[in-house]
C-alpha atoms as a PDB file:
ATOM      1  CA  UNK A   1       0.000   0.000   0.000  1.00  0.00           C
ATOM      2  CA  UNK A   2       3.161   2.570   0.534  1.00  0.00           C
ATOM      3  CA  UNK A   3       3.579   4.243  -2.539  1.00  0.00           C
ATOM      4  CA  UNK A   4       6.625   6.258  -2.698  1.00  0.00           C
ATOM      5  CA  UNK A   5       5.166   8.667  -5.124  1.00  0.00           C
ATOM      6  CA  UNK A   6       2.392   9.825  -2.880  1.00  0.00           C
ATOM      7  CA  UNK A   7       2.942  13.375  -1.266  1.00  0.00           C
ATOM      8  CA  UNK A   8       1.201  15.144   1.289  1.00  0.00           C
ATOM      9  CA  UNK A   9      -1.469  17.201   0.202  1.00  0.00           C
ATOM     10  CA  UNK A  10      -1.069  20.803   2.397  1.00  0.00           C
ATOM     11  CA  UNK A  11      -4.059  23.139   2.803  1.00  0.00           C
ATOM     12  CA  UNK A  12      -4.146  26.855   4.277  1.00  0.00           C
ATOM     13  CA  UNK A  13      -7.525  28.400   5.321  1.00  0.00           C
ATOM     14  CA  UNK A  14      -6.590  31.402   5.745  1.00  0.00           C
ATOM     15  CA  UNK A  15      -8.829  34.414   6.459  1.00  0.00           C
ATOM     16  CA  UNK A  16      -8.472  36.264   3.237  1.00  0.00           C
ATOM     17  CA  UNK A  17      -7.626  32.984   0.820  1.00  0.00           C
ATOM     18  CA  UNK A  18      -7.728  29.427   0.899  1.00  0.00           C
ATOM     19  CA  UNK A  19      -4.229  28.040  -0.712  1.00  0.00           C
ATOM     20  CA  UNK A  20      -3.907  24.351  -1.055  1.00  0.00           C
ATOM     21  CA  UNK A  21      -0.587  22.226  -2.946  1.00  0.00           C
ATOM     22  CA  UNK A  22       1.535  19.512  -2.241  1.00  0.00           C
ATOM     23  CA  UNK A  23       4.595  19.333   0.260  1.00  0.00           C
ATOM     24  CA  UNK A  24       7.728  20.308  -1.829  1.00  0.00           C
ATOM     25  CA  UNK A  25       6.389  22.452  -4.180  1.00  0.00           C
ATOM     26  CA  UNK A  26       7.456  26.307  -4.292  1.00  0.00           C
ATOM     27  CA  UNK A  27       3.899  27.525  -4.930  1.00  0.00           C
ATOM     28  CA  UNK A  28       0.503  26.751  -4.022  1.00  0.00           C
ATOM     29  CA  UNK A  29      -1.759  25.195  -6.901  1.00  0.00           C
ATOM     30  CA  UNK A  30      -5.202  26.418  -6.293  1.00  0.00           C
ATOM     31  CA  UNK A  31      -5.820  29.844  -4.382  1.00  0.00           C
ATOM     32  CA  UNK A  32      -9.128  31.330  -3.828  1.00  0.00           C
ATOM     33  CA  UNK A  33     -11.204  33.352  -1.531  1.00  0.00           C
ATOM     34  CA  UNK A  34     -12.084  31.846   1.842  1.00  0.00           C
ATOM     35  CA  UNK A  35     -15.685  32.935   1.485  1.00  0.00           C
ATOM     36  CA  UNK A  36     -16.955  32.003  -2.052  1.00  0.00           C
ATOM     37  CA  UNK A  37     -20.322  33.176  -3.159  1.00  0.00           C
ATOM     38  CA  UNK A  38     -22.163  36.659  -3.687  1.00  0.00           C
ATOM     39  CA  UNK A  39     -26.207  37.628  -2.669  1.00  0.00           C
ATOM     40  CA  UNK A  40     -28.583  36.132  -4.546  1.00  0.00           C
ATOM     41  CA  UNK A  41     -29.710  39.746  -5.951  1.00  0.00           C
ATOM     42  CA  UNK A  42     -26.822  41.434  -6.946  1.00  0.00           C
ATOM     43  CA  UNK A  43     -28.790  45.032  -6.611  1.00  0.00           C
ATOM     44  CA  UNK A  44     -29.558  44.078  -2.809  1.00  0.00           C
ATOM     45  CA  UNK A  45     -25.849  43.760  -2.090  1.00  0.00           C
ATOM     46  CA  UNK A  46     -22.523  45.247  -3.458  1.00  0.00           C
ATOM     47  CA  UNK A  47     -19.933  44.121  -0.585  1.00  0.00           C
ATOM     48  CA  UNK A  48     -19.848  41.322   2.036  1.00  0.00           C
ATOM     49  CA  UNK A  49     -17.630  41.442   4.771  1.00  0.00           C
ATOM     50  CA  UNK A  50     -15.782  38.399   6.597  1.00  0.00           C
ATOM     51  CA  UNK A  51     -17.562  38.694   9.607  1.00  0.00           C
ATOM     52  CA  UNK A  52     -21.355  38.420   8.476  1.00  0.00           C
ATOM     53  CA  UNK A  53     -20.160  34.756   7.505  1.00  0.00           C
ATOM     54  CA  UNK A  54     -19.525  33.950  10.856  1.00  0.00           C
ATOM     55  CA  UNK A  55     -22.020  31.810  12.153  1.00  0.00           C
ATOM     56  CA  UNK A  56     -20.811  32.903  15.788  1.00  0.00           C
ATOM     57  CA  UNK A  57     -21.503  36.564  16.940  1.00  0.00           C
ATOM     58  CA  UNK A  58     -18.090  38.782  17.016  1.00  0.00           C
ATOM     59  CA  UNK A  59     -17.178  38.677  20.800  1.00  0.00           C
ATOM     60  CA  UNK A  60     -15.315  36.559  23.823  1.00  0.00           C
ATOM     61  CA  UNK A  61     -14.610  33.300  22.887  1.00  0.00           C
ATOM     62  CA  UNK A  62     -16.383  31.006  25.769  1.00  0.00           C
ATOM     63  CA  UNK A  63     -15.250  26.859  25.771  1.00  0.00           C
ATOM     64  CA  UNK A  64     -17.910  24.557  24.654  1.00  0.00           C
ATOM     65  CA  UNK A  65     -20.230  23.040  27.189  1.00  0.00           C
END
């Protein structure tokens, strides 16, 4: 089952873009925003900000119970 061609695949979600490649390489292969998508009516919306994504509310950060 060890192949000694296989690599490990590397992935940064950032807050601004996602970049994902292979160990070794010099450069990512695929970069993108980390919030794809845009309103449903373009006229109702121009701009989206990061933190009306958030499905938590912008404050302290409690542990989980």
């Amino acid at each position: 089952m060890c192949d000694e061609e296989t690599t490990a695949l590397v992935c940064d979600n950032g807050s601004g873009l996602c970049k994902a490649g292979f160990a070794g390489d010099d450069a990512p292969r695929a970069v993108f925003p980390s919030i794809v998508g845009r309103p449903r009516h373009q006229a109702h919306r121009d701009t989206w900000h990061s933190w009306e994504k958030l499905a938590l509310p912008p404050g302290l950060v409690q542990p989980w119970r």
